[in-house]
Protein backbone atom coordinates (compact mmCIF):
# COMPACT_ATOMS: atom_id res chain seq x y z
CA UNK A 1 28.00 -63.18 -33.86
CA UNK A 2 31.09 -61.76 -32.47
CA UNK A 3 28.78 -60.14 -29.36
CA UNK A 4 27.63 -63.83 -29.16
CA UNK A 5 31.25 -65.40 -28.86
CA UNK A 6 32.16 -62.75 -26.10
CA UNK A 7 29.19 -63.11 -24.57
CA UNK A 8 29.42 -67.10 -23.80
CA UNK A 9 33.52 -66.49 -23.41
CA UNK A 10 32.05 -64.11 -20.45
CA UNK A 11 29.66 -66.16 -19.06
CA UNK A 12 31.21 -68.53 -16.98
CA UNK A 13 33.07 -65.85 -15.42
CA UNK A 14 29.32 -63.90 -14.76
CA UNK A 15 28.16 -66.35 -13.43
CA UNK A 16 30.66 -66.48 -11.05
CA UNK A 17 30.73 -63.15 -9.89
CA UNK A 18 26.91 -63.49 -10.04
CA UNK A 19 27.29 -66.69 -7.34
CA UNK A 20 30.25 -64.78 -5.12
CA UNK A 21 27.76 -61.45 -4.97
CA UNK A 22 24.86 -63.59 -3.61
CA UNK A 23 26.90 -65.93 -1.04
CA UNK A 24 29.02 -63.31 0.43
CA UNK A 25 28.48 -61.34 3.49
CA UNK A 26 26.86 -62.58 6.11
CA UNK A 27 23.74 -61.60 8.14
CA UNK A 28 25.15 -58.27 10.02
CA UNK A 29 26.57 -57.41 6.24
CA UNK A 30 22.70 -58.01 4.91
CA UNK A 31 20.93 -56.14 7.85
CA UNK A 32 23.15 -53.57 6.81
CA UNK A 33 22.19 -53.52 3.04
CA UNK A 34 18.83 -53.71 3.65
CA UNK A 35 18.58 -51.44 6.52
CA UNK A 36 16.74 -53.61 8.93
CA UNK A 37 17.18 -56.20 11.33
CA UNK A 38 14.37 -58.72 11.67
CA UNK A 39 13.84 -60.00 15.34
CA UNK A 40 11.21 -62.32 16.73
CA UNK A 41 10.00 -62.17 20.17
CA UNK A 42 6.52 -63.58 22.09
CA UNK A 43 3.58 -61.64 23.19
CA UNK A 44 4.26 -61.04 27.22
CA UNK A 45 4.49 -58.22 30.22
CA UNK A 46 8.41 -59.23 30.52
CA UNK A 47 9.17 -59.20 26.07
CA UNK A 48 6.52 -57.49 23.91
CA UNK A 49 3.27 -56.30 24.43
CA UNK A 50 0.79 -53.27 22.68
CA UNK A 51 0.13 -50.27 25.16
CA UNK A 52 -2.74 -47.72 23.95
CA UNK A 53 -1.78 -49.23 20.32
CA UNK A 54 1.85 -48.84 20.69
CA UNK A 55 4.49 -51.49 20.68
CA UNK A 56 6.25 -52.17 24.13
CA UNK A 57 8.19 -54.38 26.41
CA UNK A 58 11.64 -54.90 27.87
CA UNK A 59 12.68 -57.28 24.80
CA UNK A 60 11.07 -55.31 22.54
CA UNK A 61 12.82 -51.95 24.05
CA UNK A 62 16.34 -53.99 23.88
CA UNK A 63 16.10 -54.82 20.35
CA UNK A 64 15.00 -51.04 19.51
CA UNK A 65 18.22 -49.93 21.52
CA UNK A 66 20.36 -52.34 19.29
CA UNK A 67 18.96 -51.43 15.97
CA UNK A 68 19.94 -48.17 16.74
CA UNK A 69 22.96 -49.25 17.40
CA UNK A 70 23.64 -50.93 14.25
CA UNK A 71 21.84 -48.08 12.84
CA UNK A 72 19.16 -49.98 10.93
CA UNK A 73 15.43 -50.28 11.49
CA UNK A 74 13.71 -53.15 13.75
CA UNK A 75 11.25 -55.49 12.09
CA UNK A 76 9.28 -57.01 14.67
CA UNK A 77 8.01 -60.54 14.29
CA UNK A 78 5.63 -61.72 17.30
CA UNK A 79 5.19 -65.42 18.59
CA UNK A 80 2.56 -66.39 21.38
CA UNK A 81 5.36 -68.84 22.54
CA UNK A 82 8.86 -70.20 23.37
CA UNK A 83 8.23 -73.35 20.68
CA UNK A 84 6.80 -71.29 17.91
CA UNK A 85 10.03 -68.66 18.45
CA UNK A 86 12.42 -71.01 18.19
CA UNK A 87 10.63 -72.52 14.66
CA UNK A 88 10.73 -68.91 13.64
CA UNK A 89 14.60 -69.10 14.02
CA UNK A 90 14.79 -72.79 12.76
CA UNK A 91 13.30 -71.22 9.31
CA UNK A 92 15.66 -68.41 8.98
CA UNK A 93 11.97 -66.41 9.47
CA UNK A 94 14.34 -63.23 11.95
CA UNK A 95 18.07 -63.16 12.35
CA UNK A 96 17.93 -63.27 16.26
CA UNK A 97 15.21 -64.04 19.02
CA UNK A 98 14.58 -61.72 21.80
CA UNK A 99 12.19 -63.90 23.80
CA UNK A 100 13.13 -63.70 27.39
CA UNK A 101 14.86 -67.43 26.67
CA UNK A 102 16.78 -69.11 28.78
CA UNK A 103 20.37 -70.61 27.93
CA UNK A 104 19.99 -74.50 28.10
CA UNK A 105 21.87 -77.52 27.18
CA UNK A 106 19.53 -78.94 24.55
CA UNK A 107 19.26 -75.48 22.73
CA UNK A 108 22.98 -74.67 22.90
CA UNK A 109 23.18 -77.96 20.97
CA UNK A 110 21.11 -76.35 18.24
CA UNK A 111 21.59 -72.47 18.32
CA UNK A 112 23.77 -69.68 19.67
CA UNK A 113 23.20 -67.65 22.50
CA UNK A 114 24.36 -64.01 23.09
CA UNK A 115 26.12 -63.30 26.70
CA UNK A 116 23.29 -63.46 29.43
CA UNK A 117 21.47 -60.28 30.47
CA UNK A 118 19.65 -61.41 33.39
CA UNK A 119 20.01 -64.25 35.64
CA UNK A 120 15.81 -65.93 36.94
CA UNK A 121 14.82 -68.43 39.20
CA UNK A 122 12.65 -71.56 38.62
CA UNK A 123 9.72 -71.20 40.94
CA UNK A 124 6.77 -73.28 42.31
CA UNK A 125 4.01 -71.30 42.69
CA UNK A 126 0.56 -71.80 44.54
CA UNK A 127 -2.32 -70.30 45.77
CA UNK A 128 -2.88 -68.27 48.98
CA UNK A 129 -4.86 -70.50 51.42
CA UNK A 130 -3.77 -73.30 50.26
CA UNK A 131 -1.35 -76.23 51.33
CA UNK A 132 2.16 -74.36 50.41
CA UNK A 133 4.72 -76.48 49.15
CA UNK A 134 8.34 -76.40 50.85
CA UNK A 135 9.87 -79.41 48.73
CA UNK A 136 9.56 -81.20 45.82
CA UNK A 137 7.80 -84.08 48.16
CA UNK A 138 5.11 -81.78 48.24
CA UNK A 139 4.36 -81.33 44.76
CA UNK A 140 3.63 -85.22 44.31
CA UNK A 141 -0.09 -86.37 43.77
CA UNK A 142 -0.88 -82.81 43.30
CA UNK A 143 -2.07 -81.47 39.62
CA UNK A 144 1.67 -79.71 38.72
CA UNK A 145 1.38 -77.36 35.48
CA UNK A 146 3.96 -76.52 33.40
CA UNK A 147 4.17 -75.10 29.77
CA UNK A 148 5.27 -77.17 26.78
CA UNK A 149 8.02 -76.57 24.83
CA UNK A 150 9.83 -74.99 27.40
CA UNK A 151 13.07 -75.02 29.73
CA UNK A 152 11.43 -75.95 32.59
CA UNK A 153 10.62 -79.75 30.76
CA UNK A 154 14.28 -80.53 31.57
CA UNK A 155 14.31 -78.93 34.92
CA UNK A 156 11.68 -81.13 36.02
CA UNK A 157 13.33 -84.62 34.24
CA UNK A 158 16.51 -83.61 36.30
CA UNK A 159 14.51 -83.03 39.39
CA UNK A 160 12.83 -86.59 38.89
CA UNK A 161 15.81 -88.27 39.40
CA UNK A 162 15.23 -87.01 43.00
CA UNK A 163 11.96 -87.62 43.32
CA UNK A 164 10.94 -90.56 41.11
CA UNK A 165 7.09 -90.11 41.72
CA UNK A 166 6.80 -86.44 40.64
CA UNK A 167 4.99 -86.32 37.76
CA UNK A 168 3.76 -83.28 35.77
CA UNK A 169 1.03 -82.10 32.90
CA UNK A 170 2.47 -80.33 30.30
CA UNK A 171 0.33 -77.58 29.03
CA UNK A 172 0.62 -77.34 25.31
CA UNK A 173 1.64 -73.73 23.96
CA UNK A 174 1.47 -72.02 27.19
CA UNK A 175 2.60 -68.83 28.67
CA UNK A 176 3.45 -68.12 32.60
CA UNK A 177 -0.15 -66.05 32.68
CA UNK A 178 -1.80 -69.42 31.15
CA UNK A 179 -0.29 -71.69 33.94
CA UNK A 180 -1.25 -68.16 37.32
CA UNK A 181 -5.00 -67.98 36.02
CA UNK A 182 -4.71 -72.40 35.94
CA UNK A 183 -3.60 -71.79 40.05
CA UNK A 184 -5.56 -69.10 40.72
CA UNK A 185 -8.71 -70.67 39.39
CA UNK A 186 -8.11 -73.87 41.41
CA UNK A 187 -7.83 -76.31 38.07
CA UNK A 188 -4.12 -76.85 39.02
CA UNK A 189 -2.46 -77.03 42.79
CA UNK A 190 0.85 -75.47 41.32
CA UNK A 191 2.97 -74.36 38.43
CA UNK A 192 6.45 -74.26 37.70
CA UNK A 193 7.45 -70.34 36.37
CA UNK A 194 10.35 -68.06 36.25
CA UNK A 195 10.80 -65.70 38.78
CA UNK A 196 10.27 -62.82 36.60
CA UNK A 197 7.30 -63.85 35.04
CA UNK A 198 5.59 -64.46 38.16
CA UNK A 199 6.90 -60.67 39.35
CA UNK A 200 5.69 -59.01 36.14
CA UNK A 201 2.35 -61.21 36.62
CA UNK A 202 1.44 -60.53 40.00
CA UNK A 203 -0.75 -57.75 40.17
CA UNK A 204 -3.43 -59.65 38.03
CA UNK A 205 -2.85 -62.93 40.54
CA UNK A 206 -2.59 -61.48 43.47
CA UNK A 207 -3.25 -64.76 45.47
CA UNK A 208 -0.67 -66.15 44.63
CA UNK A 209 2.39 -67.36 46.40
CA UNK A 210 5.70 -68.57 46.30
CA UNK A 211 6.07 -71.87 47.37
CA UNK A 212 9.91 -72.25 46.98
CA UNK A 213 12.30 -71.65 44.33
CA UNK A 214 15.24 -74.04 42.65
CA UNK A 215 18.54 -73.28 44.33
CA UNK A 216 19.56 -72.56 40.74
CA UNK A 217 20.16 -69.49 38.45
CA UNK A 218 19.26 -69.65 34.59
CA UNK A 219 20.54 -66.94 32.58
CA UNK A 220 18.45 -64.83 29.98
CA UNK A 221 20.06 -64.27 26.41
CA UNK A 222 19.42 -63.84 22.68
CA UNK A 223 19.16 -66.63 20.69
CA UNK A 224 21.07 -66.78 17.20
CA UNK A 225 21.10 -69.32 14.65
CA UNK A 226 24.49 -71.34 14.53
CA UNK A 227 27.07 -71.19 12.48
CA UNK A 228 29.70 -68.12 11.29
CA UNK A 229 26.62 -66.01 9.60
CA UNK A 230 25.25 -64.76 12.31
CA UNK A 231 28.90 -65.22 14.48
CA UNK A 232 29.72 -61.04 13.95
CA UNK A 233 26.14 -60.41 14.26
CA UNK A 234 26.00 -62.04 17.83
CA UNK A 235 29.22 -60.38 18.52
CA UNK A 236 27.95 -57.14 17.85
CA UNK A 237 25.11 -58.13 20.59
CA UNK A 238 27.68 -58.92 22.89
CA UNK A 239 29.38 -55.77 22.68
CA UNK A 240 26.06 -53.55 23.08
CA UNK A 241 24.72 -55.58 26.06
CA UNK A 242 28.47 -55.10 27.99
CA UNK A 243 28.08 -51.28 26.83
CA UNK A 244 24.29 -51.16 28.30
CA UNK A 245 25.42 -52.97 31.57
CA UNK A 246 27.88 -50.54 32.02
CA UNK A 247 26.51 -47.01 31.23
CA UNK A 248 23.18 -48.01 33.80
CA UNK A 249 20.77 -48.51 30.49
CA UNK A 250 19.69 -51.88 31.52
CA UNK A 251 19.07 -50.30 34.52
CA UNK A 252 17.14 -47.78 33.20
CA UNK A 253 15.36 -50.47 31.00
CA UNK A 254 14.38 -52.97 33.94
CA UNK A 255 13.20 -49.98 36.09
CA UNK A 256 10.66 -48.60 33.34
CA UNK A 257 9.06 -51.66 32.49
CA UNK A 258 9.72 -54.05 35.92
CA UNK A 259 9.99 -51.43 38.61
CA UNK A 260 6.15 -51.24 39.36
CA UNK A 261 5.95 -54.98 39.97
CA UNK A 262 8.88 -54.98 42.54
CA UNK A 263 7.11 -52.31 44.46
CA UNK A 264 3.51 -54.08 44.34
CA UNK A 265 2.15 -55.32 47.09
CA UNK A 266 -0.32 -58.09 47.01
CA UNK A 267 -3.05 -57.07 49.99
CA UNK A 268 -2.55 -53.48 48.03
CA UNK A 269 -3.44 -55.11 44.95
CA UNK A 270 -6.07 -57.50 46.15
CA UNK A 271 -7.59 -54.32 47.70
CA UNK A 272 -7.36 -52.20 44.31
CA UNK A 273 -9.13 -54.84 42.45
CA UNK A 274 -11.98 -55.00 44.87
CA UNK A 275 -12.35 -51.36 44.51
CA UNK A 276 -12.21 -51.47 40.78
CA UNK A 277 -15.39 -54.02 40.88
CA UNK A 278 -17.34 -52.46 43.56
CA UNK A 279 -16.58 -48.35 44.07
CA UNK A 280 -15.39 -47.13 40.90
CA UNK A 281 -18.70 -47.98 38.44
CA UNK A 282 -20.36 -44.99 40.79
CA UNK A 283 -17.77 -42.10 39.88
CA UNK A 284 -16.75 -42.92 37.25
CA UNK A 285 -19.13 -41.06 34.67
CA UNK A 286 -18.32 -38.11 37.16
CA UNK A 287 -14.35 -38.54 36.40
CA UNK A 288 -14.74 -38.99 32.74
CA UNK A 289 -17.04 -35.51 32.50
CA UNK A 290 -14.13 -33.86 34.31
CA UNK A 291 -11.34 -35.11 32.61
CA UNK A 292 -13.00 -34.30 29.27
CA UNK A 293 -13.07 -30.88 30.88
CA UNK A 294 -9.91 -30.36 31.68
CA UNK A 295 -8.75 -32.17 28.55
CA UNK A 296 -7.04 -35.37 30.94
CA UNK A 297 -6.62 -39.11 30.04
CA UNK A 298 -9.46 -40.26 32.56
CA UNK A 299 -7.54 -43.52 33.73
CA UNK A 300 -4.73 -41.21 34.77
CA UNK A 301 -7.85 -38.94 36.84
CA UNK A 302 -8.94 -41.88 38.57
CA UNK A 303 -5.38 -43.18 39.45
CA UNK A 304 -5.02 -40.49 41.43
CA UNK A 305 -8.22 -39.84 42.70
CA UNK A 306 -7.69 -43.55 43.60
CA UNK A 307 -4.00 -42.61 45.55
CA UNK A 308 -5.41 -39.55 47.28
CA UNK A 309 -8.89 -41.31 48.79
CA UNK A 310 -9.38 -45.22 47.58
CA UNK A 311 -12.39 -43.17 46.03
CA UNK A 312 -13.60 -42.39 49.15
CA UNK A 313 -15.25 -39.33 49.00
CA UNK A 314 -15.64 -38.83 52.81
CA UNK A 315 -11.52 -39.12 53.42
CA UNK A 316 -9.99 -36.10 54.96
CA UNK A 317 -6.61 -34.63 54.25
């Protein structure tokens, strides 16, 4: 009985303690604990992608650089879009976004946004042959793409106020590659993309064109939920992107998983593709039996067989 008495004397105060141990701390002090840090991204060449199985991507890449940082592991969580990412962070599903998202009014309203990383361009896109557009007056009574849930939806109700009859089809749960292969098909005249999705998208569209960009830079950044849990948390992002700018790592970053696209060039590409489809189904059994040989991945043997000749077997030295 005695146990009893102490025991409901004690409780209150338990229960207490019990109350202050769950509530305090906030998310950096629970990534900690647990020794992970749960990020969300979407599947793309410029945030996450698999390569030969393995994960990969310039977000992806980032956010391994800053769990390291906080020395915890990275959870990965994987969206196919901007909308969906965002719900991820509306249900407390990751503690930041790394989603190649731009920093806009409406979303500042809702979340919190690390400092940029990158500044992009809005761009109006088209394909090769066709009329290319040099204003927005050219973009009216044409079929004009653009992905829902997305920045560019208030771009293009600011830019209406200078052209009242520009009008738009939103493509629901779409991706920069969703709205190229739309142009490059011919089921839309032009799309509204980011600059580097349209770099890091190129060699598979090689038709297509610039037709002019915004005179307008939006800035890339990690997205946070608001409020003073995640406040040191986004700090501590802060802090490792101004450390990464400065000691060349972004650099370094941008360079591995960009620097091919800056350097491609679209007759090269239009040429390589042709030769994929018509020269290299008659060597290729040949290059596999020799990289087998020789123990070599055969895509790397016929990359350079490919830079040495165009798998020519009649070019000279």
């Amino acid at each position: 009985m005695k146990n009893a008495s102490t025991l409901r004397l004690l409780r209150p105060g338990l229960c207490c303690l019990l109350l202050a141990a769950c509530s305090s701390g906030d998310s950096l002090s629970r990534i900690e604990d647990q020794g992970f840090i749960s990020v969300v991204s979407r599947n793309g060449p410029t945030t996450y992608y698999l390569e030969k199985g393995e994960s990969s991507g310039f977000e992806y890449a980032m956010a391994q650089q800053f769990a390291q940082d906080l020395g915890v592991k990275l959870q990965i969580r994987v969206e196919h879009n901007a909308g969906d990412v965002l719900i991820a962070i509306r249900r407390g599903q990751a503690h930041l976004a790394a989603a190649g998202l731009t920093v806009t009014p409406a979303r500042q309203q809702e979340f919190e946004f690390s400092q940029p990383y990158e500044d992009i361009q809005p761009q109006f896109i088209y394909l090769s042959g066709s009329q290319k557009p040099r204003e927005l007056a050219d973009l009216v009574d044409a079929e004009l793409v653009v992905a829902g849930n997305n920045s560019h939806i208030e771009t293009l109700t600011f830019l209406r106020e200078l052209e009242p009859a520009l009008v738009w089809t939103e493509i629901a749960a779409a991706e920069a590659a969703d709205l190229m292969d739309m142009v490059s098909s011919g089921e839309a005249a032009f799309a509204l993309i980011f600059s580097n999705d349209f770099s890091a998208n190129l060699s598979f569209y090689p038709k297509l064109r610039v037709g002019f960009s915004l005179d307008r830079n939006e800035k890339l950044a990690w997205l946070f939920p608001a409020g003073k849990d995640s406040e040191r948390l986004r700090r501590r992002a802060d802090a490792f992107f101004e450390r990464a700018q400065a000691d060349g790592t972004l650099a370094q970053l941008r360079e591995q998983h960009f620097g091919y696209a800056w350097g491609a060039n679209p007759v090269g590409t239009q040429t390589f593709n042709r030769n994929v489809q018509r020269k290299l189904p008659r060597y290729e059994a040949l290059i596999r039996q020799v990289a087998q040989e020789y123990q070599l991945d055969w895509h790397l043997l016929a990359a350079i067989a490919y830079q040495e000749s165009h798998w020519n077997p009649r070019a000279r030295s």
